[in-house]
PDB file of N, CA and C in Angstrom:
ATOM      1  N   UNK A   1       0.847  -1.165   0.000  1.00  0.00           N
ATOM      2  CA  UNK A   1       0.000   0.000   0.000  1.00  0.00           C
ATOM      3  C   UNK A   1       0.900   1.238   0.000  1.00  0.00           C
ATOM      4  N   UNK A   2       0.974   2.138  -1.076  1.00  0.00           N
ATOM      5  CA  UNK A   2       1.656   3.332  -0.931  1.00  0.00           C
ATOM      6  C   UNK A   2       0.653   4.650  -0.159  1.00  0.00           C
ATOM      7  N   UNK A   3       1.549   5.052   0.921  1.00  0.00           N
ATOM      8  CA  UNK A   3       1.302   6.421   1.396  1.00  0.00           C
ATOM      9  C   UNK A   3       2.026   7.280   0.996  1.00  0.00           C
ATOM     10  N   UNK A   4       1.037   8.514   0.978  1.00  0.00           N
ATOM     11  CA  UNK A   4       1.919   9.859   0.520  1.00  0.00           C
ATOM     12  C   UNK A   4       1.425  10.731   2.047  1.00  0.00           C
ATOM     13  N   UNK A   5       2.587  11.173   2.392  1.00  0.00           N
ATOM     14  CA  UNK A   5       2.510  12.355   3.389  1.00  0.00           C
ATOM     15  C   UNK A   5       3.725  13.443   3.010  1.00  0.00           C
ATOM     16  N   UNK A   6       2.745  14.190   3.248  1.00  0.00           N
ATOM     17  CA  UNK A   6       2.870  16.394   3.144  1.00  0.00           C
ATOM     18  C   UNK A   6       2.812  16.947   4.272  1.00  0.00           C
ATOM     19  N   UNK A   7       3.790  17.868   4.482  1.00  0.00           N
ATOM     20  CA  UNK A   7       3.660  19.598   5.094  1.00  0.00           C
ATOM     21  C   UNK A   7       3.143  19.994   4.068  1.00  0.00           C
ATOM     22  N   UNK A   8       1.625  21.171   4.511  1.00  0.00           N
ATOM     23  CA  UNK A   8       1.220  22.116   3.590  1.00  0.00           C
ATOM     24  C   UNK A   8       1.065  23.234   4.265  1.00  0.00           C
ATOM     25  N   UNK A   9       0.970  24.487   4.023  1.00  0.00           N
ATOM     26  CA  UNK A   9       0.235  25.316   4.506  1.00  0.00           C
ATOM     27  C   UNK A   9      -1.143  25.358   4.460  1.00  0.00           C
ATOM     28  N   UNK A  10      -1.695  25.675   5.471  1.00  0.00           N
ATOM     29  CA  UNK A  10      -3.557  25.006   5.845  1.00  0.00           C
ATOM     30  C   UNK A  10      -4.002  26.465   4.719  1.00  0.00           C
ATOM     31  N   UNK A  11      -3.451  27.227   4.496  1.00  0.00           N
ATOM     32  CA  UNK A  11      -4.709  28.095   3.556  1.00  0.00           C
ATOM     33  C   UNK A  11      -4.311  27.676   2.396  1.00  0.00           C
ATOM     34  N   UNK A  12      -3.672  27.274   1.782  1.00  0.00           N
ATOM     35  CA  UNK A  12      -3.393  26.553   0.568  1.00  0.00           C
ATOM     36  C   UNK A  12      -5.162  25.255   0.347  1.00  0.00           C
ATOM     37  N   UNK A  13      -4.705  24.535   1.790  1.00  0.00           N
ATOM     38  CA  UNK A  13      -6.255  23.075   1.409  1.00  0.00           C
ATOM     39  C   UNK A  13      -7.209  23.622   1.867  1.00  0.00           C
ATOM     40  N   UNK A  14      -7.277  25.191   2.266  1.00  0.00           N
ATOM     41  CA  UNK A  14      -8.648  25.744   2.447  1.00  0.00           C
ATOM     42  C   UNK A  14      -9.370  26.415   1.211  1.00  0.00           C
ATOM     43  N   UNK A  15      -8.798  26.197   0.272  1.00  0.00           N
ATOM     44  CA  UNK A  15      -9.184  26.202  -1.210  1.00  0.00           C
ATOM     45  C   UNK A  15      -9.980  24.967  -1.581  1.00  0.00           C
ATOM     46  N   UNK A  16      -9.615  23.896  -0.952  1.00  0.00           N
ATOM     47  CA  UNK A  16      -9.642  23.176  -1.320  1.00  0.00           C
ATOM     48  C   UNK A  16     -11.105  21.961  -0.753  1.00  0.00           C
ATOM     49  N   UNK A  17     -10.893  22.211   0.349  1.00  0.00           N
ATOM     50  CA  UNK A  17     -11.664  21.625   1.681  1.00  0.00           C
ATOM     51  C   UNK A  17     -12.022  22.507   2.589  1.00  0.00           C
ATOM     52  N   UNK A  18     -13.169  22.564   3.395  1.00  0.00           N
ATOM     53  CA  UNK A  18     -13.273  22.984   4.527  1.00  0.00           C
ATOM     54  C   UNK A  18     -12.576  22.419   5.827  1.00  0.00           C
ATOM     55  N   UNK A  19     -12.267  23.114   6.705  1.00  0.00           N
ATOM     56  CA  UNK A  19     -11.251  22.718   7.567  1.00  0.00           C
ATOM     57  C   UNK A  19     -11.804  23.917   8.593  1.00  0.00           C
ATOM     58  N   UNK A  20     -11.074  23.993  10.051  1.00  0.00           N
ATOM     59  CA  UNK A  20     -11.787  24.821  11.151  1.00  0.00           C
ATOM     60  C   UNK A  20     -10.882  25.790  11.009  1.00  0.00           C
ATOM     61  N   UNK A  21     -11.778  27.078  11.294  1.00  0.00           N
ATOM     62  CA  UNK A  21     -10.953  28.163  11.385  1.00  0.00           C
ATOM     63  C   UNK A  21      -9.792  28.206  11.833  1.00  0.00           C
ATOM     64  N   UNK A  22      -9.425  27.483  13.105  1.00  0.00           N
ATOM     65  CA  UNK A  22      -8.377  27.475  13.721  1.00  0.00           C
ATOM     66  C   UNK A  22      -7.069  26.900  13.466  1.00  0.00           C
ATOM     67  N   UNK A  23      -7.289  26.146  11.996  1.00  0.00           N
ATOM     68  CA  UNK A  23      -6.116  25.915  11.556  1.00  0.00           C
ATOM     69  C   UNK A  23      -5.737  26.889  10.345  1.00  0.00           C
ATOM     70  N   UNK A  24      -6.033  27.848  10.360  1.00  0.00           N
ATOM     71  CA  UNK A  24      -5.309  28.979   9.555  1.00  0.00           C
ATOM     72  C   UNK A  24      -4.136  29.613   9.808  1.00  0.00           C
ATOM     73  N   UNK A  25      -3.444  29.617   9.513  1.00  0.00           N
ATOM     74  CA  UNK A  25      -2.229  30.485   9.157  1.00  0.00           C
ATOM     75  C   UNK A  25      -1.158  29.159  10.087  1.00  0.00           C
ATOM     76  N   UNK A  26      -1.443  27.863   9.673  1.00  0.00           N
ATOM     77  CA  UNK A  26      -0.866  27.234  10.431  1.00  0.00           C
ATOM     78  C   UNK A  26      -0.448  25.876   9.161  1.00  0.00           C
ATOM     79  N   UNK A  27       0.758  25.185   9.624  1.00  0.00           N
ATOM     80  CA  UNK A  27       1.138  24.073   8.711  1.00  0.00           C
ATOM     81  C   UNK A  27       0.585  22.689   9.317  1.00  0.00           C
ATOM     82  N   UNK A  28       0.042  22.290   8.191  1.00  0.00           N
ATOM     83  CA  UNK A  28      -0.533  21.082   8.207  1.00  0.00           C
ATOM     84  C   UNK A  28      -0.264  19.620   7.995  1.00  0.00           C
ATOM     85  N   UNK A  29      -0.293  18.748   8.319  1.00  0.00           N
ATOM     86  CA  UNK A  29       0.492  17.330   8.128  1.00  0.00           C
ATOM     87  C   UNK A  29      -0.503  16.933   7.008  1.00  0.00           C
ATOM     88  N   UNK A  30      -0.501  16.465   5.883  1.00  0.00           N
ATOM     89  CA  UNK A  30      -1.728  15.178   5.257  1.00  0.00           C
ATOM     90  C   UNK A  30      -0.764  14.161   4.728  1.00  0.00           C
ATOM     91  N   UNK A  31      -1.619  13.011   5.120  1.00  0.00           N
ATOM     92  CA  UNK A  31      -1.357  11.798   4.957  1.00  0.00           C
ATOM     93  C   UNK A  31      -2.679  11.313   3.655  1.00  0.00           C
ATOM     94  N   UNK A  32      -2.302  10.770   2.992  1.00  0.00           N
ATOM     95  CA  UNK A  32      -2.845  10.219   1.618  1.00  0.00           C
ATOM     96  C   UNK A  32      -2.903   8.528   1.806  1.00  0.00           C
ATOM     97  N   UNK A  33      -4.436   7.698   1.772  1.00  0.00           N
ATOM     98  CA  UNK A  33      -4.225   6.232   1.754  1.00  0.00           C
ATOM     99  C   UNK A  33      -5.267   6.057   1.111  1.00  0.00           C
ATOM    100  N   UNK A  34      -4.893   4.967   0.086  1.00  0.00           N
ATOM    101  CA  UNK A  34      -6.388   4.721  -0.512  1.00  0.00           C
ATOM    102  C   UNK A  34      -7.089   3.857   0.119  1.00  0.00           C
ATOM    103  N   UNK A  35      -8.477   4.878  -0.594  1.00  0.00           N
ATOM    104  CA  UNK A  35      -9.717   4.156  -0.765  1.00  0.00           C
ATOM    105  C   UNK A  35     -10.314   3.332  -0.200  1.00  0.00           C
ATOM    106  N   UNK A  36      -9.830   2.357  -1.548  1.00  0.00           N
ATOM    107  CA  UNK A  36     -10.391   0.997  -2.304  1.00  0.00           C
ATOM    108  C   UNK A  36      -9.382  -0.094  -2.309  1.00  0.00           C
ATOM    109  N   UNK A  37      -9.056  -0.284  -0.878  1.00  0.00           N
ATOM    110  CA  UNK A  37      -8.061  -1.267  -0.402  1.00  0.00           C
ATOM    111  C   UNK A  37      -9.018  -2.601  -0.685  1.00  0.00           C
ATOM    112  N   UNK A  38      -8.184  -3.554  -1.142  1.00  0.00           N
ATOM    113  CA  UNK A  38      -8.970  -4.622  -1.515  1.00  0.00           C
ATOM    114  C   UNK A  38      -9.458  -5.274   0.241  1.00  0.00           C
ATOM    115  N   UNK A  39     -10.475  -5.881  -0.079  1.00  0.00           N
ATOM    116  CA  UNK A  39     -10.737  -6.791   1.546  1.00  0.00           C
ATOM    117  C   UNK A  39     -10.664  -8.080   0.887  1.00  0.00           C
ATOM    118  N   UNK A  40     -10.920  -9.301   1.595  1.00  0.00           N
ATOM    119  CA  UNK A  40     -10.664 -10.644   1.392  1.00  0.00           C
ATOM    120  C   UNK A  40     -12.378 -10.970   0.841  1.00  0.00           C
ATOM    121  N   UNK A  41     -12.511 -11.535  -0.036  1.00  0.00           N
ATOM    122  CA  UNK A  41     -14.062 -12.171  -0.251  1.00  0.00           C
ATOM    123  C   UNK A  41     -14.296 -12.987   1.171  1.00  0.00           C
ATOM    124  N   UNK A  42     -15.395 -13.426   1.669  1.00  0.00           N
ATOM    125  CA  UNK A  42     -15.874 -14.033   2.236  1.00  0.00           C
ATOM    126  C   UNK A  42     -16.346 -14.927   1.820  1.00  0.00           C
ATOM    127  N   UNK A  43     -15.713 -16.746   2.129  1.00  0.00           N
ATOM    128  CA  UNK A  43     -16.658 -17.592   1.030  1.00  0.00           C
ATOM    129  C   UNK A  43     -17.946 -17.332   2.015  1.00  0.00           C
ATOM    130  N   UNK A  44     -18.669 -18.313   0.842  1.00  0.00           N
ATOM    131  CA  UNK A  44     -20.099 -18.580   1.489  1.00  0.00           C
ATOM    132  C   UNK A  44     -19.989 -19.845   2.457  1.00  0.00           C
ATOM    133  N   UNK A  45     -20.813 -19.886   3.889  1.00  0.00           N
ATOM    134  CA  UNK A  45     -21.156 -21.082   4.883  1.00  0.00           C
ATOM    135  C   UNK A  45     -21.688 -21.671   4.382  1.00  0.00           C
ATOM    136  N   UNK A  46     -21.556 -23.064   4.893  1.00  0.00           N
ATOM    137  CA  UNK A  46     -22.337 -24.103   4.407  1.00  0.00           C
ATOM    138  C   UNK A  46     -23.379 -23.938   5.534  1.00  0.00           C
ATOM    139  N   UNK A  47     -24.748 -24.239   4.833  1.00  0.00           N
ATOM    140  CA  UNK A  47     -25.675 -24.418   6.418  1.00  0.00           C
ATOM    141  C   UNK A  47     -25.316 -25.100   7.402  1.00  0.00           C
ATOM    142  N   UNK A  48     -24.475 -26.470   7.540  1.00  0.00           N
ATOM    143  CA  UNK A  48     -23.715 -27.093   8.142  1.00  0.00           C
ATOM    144  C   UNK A  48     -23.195 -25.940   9.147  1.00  0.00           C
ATOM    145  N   UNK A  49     -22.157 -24.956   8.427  1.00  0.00           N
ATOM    146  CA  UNK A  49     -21.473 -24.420   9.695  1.00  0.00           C
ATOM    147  C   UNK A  49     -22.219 -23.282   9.904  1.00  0.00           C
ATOM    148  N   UNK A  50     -23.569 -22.824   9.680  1.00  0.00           N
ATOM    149  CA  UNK A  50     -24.009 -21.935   9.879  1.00  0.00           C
ATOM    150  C   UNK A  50     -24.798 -22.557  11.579  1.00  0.00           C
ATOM    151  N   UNK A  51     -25.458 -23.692  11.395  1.00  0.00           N
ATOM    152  CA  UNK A  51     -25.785 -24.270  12.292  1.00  0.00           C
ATOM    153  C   UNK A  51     -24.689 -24.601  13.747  1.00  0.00           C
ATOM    154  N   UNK A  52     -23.885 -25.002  13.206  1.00  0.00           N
ATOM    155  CA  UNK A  52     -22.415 -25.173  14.228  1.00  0.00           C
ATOM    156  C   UNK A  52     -22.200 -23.998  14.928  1.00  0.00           C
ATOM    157  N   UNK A  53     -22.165 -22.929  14.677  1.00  0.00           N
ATOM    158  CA  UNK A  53     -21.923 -21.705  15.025  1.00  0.00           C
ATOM    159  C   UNK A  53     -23.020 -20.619  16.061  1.00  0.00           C
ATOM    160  N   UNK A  54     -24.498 -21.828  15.725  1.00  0.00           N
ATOM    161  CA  UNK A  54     -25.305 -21.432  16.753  1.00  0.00           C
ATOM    162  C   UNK A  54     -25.993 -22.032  17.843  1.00  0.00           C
ATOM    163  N   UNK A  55     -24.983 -23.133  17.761  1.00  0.00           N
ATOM    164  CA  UNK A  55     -24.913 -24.616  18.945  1.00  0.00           C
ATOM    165  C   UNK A  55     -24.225 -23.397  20.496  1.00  0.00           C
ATOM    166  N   UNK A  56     -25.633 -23.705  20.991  1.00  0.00           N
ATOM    167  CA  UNK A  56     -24.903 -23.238  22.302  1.00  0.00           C
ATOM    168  C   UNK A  56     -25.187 -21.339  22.553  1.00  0.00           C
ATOM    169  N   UNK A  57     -26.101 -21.297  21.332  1.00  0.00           N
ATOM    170  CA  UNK A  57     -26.385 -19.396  21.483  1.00  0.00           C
ATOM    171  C   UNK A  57     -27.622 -19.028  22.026  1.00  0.00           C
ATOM    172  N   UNK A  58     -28.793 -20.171  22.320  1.00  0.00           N
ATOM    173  CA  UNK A  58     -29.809 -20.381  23.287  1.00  0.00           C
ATOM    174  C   UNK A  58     -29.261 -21.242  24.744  1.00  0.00           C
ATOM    175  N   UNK A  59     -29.474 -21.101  25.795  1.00  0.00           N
ATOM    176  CA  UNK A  59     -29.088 -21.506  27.280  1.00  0.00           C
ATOM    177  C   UNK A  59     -30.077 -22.779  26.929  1.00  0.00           C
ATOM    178  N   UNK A  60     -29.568 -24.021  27.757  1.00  0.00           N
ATOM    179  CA  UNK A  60     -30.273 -24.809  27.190  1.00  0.00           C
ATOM    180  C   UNK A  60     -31.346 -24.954  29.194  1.00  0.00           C
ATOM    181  N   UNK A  61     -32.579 -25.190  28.571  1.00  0.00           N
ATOM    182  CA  UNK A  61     -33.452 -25.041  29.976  1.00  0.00           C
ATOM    183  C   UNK A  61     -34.021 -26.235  30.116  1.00  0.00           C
ATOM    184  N   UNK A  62     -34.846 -26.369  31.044  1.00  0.00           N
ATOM    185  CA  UNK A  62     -35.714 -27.484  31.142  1.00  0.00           C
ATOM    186  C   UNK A  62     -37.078 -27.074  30.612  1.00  0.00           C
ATOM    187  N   UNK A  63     -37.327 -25.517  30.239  1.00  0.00           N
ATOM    188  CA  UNK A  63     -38.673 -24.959  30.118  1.00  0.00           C
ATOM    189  C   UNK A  63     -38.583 -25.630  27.949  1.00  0.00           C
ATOM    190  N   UNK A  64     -39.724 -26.183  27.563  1.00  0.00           N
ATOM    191  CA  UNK A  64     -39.681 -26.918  26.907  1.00  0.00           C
ATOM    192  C   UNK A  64     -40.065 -25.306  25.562  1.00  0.00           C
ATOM    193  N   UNK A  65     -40.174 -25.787  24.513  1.00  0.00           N
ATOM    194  CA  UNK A  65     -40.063 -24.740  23.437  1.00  0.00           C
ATOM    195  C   UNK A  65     -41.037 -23.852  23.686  1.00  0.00           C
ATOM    196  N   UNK A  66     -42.584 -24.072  23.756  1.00  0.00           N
ATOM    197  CA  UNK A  66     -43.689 -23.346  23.738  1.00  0.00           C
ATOM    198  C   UNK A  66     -43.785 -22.315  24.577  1.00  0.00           C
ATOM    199  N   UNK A  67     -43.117 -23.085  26.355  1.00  0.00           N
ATOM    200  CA  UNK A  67     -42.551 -22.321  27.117  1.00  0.00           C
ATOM    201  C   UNK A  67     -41.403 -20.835  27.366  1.00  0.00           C
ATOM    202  N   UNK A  68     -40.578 -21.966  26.610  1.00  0.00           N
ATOM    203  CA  UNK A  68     -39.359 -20.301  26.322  1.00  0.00           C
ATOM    204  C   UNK A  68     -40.286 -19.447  25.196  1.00  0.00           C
ATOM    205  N   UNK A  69     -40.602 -19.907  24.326  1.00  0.00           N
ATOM    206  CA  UNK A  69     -41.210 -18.456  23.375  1.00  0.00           C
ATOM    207  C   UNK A  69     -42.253 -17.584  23.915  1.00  0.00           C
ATOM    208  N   UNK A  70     -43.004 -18.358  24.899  1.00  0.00           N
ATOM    209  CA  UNK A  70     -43.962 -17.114  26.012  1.00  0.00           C
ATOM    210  C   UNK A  70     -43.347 -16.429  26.622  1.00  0.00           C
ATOM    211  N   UNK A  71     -41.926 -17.001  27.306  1.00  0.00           N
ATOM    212  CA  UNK A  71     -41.543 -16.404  27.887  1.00  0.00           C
ATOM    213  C   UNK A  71     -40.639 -14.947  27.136  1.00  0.00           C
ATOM    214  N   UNK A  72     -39.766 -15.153  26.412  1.00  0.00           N
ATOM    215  CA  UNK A  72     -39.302 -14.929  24.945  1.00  0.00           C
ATOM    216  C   UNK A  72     -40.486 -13.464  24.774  1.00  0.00           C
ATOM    217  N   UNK A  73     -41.476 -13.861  24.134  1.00  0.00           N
ATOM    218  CA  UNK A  73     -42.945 -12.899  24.199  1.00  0.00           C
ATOM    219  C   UNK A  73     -43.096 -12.337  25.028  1.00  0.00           C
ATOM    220  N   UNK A  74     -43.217 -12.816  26.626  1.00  0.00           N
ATOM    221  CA  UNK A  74     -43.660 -11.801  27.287  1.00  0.00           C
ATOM    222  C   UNK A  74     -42.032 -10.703  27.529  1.00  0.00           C
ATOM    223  N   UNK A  75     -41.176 -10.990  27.503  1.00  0.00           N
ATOM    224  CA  UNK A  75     -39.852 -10.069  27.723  1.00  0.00           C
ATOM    225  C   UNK A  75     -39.543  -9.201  26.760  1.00  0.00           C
ATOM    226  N   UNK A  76     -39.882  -9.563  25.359  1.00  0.00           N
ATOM    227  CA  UNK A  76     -39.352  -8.889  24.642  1.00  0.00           C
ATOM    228  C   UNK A  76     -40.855  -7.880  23.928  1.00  0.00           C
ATOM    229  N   UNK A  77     -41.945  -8.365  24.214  1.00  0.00           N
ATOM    230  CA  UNK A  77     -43.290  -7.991  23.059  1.00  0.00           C
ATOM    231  C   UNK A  77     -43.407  -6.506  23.657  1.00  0.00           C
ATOM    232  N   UNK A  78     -43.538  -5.431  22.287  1.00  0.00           N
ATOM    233  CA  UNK A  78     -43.993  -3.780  22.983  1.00  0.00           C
ATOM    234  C   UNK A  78     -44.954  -4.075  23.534  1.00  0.00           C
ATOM    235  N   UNK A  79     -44.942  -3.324  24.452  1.00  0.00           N
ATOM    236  CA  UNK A  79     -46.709  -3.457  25.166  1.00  0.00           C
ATOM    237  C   UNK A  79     -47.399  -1.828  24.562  1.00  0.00           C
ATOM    238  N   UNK A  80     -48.798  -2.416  24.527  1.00  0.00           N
ATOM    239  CA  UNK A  80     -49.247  -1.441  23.676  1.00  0.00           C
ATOM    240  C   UNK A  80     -50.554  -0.454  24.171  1.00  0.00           C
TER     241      UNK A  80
END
């Protein structure tokens, strides 16, 4: 990745950009990085490990399904 860094004078990039008053009549550092740095693709999960990954993200209870989702409902539902 190439960087470019500058001393400028700040009324020079106040042509250019807005910037705060308070850096007027003052020298400025800019640092230059691109963009459009590549990122890594993400493959796609298999449902396999999509499932694997949510082993263990519900507490496991003795209150049986119908149970936790009332409960589930009553904690989370707006009341209206």
């Amino acid at each position: 990745m190439e960087v470019i860094r500058k001393f400028i004078d700040a009324n020079s990039l106040m042509s250019i950009m807005t910037l705060p008053e308070t850096f007027r009549n003052q020298k400025l550092e800019v640092i230059v990085l691109p963009a459009d740095e590549q990122t890594p693709v993400k493959q796609e999960e298999s449902t396999q490990d999509i499932v694997q990954s949510l082993i263990g993200a519900i507490p496991h209870t003795s209150l049986s399904l119908k149970e936790l989702r009332n409960e589930r409902l009553e904690k989370y539902e707006a009341p209206y």
